[in-house]
PDB file of N, CA and C in Angstrom:
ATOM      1  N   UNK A   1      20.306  -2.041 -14.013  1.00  0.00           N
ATOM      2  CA  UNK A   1      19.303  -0.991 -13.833  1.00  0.00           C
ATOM      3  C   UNK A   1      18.118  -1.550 -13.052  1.00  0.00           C
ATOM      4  N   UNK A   2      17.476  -0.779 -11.970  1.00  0.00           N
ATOM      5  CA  UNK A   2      16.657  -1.125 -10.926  1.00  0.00           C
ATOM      6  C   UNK A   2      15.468  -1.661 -11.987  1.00  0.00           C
ATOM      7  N   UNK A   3      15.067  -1.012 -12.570  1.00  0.00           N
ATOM      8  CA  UNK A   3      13.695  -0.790 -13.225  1.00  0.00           C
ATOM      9  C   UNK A   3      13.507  -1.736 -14.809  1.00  0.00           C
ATOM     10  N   UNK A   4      14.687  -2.354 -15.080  1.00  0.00           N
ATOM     11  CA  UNK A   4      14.933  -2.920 -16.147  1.00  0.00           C
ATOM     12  C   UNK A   4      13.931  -3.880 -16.816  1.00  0.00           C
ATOM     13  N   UNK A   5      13.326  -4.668 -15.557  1.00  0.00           N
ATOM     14  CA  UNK A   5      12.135  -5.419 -16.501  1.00  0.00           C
ATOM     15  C   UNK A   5      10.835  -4.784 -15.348  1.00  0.00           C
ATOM     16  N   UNK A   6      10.911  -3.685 -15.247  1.00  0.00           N
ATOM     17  CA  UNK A   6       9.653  -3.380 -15.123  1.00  0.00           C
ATOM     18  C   UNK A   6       8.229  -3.466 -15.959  1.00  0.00           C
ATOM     19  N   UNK A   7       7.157  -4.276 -15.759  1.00  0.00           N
ATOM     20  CA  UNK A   7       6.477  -3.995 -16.782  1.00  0.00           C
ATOM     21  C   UNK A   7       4.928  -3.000 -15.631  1.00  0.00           C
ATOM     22  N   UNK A   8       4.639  -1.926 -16.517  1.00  0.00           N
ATOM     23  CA  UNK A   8       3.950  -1.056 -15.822  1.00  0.00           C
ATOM     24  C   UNK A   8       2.125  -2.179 -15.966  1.00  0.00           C
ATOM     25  N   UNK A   9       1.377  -1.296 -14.599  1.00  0.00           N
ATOM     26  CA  UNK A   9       0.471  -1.872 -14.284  1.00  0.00           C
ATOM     27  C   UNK A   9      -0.596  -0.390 -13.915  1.00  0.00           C
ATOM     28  N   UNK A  10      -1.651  -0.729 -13.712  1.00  0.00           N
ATOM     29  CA  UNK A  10      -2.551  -0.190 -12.884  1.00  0.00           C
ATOM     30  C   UNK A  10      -3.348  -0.572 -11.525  1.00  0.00           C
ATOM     31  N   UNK A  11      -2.851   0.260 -11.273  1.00  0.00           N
ATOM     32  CA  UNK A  11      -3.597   0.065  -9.330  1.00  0.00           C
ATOM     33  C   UNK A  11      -4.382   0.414  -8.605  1.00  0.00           C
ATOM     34  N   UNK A  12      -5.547  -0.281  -8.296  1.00  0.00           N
ATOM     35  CA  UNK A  12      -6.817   0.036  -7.958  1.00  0.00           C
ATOM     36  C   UNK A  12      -7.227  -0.274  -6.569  1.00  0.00           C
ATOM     37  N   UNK A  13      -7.251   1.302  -5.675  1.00  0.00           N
ATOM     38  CA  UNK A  13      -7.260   0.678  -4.556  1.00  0.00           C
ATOM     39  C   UNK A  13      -7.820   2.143  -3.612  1.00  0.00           C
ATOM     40  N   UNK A  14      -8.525   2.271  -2.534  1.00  0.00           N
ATOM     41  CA  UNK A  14      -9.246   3.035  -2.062  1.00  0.00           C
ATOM     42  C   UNK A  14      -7.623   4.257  -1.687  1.00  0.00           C
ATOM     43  N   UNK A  15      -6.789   3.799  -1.160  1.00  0.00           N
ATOM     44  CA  UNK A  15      -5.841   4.871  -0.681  1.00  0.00           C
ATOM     45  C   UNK A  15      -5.265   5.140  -2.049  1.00  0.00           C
ATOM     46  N   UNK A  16      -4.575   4.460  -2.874  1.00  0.00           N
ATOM     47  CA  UNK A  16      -4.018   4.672  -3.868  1.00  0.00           C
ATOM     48  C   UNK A  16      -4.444   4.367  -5.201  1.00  0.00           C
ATOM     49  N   UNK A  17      -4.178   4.941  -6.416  1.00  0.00           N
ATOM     50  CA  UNK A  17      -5.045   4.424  -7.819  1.00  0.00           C
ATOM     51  C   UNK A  17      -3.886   5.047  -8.806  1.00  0.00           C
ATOM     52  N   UNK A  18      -3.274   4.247 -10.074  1.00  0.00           N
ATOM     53  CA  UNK A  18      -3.217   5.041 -10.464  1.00  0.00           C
ATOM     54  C   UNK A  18      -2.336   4.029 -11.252  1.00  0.00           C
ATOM     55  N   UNK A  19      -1.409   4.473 -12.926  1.00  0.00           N
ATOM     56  CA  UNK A  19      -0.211   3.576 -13.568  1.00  0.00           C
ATOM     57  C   UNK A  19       0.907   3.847 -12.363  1.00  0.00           C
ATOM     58  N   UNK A  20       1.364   2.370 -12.351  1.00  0.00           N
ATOM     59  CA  UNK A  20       2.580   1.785 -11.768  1.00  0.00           C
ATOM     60  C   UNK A  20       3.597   1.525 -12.671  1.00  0.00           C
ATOM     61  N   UNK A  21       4.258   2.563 -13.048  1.00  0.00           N
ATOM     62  CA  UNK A  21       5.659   3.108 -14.038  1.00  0.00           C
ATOM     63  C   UNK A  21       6.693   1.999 -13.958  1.00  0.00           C
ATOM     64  N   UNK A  22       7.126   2.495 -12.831  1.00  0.00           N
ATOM     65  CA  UNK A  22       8.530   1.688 -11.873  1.00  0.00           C
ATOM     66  C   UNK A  22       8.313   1.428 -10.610  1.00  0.00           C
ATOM     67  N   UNK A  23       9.220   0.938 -10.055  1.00  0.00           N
ATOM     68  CA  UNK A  23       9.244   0.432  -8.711  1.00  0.00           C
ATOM     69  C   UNK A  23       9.353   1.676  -7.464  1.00  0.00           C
ATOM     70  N   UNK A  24       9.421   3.290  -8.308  1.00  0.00           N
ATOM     71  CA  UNK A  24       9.177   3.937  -7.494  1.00  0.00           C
ATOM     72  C   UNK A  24       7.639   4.364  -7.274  1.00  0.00           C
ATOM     73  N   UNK A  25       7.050   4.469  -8.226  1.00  0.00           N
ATOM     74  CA  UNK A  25       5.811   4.438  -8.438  1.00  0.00           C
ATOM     75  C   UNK A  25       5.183   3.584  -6.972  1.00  0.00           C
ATOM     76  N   UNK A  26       5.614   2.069  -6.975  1.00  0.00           N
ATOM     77  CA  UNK A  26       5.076   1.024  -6.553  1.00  0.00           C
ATOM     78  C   UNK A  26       5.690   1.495  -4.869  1.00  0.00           C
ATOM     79  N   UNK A  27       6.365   1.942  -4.895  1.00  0.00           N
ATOM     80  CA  UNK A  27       6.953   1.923  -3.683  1.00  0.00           C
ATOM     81  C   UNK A  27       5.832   3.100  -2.683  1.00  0.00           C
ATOM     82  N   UNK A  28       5.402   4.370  -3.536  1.00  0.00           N
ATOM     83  CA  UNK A  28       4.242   4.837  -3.085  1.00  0.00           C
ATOM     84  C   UNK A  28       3.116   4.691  -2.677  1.00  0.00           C
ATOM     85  N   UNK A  29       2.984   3.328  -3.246  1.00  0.00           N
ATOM     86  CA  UNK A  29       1.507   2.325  -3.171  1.00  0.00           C
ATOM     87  C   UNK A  29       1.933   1.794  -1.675  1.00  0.00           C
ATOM     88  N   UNK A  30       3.166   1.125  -1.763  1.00  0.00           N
ATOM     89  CA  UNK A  30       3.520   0.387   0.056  1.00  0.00           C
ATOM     90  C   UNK A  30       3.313   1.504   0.874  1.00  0.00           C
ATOM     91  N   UNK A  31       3.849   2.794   0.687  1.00  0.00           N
ATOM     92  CA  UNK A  31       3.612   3.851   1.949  1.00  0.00           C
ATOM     93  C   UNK A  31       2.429   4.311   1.954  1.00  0.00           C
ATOM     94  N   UNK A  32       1.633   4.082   1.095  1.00  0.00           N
ATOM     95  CA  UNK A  32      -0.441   4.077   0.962  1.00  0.00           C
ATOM     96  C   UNK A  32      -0.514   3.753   2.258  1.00  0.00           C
ATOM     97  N   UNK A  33      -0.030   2.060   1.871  1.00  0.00           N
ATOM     98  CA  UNK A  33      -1.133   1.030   2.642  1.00  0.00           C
ATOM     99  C   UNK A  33      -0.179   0.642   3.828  1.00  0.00           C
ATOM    100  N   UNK A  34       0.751   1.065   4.174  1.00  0.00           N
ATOM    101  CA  UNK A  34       1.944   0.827   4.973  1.00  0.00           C
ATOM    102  C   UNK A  34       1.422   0.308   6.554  1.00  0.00           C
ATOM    103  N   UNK A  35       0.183   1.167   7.115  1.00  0.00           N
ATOM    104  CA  UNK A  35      -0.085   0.976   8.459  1.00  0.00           C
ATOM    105  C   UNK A  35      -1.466   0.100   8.887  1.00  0.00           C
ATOM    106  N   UNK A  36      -1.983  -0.192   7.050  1.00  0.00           N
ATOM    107  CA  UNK A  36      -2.847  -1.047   7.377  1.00  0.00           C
ATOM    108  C   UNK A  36      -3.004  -2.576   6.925  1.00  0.00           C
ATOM    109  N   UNK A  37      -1.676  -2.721   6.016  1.00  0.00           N
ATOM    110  CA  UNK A  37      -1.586  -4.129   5.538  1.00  0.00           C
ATOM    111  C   UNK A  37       0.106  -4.131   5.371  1.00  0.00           C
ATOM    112  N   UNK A  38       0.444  -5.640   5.322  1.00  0.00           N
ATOM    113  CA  UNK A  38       1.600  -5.905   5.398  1.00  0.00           C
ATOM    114  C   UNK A  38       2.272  -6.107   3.492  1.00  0.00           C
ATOM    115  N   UNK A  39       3.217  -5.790   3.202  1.00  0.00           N
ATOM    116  CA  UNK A  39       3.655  -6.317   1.290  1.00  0.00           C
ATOM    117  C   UNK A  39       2.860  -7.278   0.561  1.00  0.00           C
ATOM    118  N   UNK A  40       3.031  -8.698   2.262  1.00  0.00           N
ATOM    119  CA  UNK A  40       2.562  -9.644   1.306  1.00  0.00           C
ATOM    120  C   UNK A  40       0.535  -9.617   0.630  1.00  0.00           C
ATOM    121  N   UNK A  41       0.151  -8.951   1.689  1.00  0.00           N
ATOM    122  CA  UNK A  41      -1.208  -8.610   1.602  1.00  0.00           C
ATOM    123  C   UNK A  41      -1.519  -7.800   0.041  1.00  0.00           C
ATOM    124  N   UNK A  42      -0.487  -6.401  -0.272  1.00  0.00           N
ATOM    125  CA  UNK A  42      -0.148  -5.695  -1.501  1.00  0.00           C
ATOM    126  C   UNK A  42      -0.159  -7.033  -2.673  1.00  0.00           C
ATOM    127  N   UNK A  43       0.356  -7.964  -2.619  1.00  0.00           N
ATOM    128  CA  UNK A  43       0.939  -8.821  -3.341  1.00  0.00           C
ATOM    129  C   UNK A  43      -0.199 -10.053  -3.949  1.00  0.00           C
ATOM    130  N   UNK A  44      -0.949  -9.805  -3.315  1.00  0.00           N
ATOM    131  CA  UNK A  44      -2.208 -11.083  -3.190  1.00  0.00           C
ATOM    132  C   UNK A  44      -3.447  -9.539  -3.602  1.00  0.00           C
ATOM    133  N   UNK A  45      -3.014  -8.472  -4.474  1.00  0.00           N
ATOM    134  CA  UNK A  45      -4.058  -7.442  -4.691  1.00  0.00           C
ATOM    135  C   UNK A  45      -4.400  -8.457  -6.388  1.00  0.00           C
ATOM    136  N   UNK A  46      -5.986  -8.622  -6.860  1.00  0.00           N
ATOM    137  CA  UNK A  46      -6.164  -9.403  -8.305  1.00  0.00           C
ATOM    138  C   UNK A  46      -6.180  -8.955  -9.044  1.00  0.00           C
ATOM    139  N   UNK A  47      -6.072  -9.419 -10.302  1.00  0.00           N
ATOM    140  CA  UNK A  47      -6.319  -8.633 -11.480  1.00  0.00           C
ATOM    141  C   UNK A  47      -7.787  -8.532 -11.748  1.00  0.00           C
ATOM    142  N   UNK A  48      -7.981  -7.511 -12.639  1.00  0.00           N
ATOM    143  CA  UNK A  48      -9.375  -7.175 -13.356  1.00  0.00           C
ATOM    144  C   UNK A  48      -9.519  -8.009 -14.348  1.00  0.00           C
ATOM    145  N   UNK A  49     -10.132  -9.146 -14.725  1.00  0.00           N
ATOM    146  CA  UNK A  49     -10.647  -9.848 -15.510  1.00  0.00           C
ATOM    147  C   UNK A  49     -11.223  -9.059 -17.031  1.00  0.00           C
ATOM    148  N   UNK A  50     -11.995  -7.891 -16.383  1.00  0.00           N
ATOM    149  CA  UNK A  50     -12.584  -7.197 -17.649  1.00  0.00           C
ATOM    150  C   UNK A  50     -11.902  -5.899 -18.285  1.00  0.00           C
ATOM    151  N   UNK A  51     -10.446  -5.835 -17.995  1.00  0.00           N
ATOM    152  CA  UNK A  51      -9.381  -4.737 -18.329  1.00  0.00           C
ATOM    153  C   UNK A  51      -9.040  -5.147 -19.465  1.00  0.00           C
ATOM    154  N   UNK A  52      -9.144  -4.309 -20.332  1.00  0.00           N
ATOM    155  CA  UNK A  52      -7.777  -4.036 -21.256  1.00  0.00           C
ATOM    156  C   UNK A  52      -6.806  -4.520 -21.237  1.00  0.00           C
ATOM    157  N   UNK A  53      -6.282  -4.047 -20.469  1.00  0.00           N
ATOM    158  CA  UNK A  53      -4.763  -3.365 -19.793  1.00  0.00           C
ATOM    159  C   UNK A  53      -4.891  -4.197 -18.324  1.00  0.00           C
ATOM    160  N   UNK A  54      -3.327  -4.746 -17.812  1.00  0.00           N
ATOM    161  CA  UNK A  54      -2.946  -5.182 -16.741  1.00  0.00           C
ATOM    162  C   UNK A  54      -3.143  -4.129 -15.807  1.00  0.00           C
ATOM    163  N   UNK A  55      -4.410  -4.215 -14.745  1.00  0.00           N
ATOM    164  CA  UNK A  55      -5.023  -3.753 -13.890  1.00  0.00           C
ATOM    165  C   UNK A  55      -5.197  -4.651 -13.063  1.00  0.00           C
ATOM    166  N   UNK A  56      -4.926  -4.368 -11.629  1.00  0.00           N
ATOM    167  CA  UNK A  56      -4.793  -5.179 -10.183  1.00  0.00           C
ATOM    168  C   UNK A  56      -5.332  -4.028  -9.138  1.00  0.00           C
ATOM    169  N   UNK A  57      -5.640  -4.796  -8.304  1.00  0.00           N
ATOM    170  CA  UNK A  57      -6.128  -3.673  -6.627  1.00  0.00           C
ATOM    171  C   UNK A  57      -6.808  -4.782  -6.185  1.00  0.00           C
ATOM    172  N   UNK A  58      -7.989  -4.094  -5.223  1.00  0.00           N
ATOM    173  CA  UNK A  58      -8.609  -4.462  -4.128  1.00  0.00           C
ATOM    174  C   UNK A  58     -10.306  -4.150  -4.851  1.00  0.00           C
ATOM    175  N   UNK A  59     -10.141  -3.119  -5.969  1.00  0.00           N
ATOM    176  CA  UNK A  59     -11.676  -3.105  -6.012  1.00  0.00           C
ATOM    177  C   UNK A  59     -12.575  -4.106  -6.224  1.00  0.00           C
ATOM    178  N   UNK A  60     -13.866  -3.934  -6.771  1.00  0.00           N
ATOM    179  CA  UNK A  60     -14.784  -5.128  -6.430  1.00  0.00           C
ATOM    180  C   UNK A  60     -14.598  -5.600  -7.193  1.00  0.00           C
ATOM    181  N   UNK A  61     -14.365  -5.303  -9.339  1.00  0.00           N
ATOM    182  CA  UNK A  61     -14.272  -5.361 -10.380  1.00  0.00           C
ATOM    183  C   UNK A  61     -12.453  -6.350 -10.201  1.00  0.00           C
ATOM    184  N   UNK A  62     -11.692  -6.227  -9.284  1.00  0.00           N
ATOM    185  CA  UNK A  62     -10.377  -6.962  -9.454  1.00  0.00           C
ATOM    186  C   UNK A  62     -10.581  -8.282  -8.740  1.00  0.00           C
ATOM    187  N   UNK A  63     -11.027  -9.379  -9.369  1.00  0.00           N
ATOM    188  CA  UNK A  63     -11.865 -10.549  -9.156  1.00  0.00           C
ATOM    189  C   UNK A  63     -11.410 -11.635  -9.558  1.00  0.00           C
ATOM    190  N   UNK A  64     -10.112 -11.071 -10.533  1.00  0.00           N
ATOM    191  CA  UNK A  64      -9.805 -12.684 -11.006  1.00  0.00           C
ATOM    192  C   UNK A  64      -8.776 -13.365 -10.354  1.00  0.00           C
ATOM    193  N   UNK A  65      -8.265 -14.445 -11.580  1.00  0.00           N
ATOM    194  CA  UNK A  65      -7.525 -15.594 -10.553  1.00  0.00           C
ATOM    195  C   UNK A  65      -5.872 -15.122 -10.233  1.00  0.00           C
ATOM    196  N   UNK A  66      -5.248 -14.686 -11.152  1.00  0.00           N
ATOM    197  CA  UNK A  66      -4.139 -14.192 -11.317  1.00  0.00           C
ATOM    198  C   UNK A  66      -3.965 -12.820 -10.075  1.00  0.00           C
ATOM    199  N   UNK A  67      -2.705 -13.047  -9.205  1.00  0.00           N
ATOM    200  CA  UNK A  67      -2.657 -11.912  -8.289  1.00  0.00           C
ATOM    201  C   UNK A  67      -1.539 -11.009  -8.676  1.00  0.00           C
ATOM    202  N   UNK A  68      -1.273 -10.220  -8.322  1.00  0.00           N
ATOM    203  CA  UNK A  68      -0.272  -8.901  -8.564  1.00  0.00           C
ATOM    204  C   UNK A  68       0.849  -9.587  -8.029  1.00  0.00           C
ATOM    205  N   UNK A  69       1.143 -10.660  -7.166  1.00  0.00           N
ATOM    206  CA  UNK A  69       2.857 -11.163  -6.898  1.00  0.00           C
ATOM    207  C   UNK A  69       2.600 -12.302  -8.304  1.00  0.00           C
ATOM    208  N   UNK A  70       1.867 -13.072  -8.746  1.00  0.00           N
ATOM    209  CA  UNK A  70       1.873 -13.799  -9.902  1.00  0.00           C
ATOM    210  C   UNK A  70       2.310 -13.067 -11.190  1.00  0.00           C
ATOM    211  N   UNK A  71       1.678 -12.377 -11.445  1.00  0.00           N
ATOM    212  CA  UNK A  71       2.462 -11.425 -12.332  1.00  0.00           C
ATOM    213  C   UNK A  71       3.524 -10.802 -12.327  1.00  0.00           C
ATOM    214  N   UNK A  72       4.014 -10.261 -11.406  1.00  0.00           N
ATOM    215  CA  UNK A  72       5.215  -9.845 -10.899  1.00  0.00           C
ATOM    216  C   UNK A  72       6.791 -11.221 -11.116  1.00  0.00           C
ATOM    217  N   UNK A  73       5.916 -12.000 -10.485  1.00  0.00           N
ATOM    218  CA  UNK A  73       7.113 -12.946 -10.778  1.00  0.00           C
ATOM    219  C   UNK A  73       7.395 -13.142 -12.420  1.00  0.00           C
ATOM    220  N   UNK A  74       6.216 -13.536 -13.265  1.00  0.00           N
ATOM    221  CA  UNK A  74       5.967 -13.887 -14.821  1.00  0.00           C
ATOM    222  C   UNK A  74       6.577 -12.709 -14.954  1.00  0.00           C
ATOM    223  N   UNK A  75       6.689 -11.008 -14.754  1.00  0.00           N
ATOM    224  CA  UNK A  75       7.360 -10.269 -15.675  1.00  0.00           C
ATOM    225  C   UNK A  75       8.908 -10.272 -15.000  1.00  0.00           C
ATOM    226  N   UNK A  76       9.387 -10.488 -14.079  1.00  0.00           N
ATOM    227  CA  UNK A  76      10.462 -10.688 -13.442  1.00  0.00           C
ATOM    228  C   UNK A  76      10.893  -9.336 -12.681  1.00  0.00           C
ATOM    229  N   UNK A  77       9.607  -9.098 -12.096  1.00  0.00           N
ATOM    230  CA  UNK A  77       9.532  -7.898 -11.482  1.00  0.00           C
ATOM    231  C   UNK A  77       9.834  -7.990 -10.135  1.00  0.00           C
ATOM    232  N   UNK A  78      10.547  -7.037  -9.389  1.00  0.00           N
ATOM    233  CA  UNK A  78      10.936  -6.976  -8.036  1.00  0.00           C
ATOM    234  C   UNK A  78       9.656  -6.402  -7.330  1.00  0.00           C
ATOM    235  N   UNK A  79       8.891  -6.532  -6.243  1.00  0.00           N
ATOM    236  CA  UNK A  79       7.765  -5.948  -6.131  1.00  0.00           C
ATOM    237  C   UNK A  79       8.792  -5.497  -4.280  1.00  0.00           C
TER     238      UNK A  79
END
């Protein structure tokens, strides 16, 4: 199953915002940002230090050290 170790996220980002379910979810986020950044750019988006909840983007508040492909790999997520 595609989605099998999906673990869902939140995504914080001027074109797109919103829970990242599955990889279709995520796949909406690439056709966001499709003409102005490349995956790996998506991939290097940080986490929010002061979240709850596993939250990543570009906003000013997503500051910390851990990036959205770091996590991705730790949940064994296909990004």
């Amino acid at each position: 199953m595609e989605n099998e170790n999906w673990k869902e996220f939140w995504f914080e980002g001027n074109l797109c915002f919103g829970w990242i379910k599955n990889k279709e979810d995520w796949n909406k986020v690439k056709r966001a940002y499709k003409d102005m950044m490349n995956i790996y750019d998506l991939e290097q988006a940080k986490r929010c230090p002061y979240s709850d909840f596993d939250k990543f983007g570009f906003a000013i508040e997503c500051d910390g050290k851990q990036t959205l492909k770091e996590f991705a790999d730790k949940n064994n997520m296909d990004l």
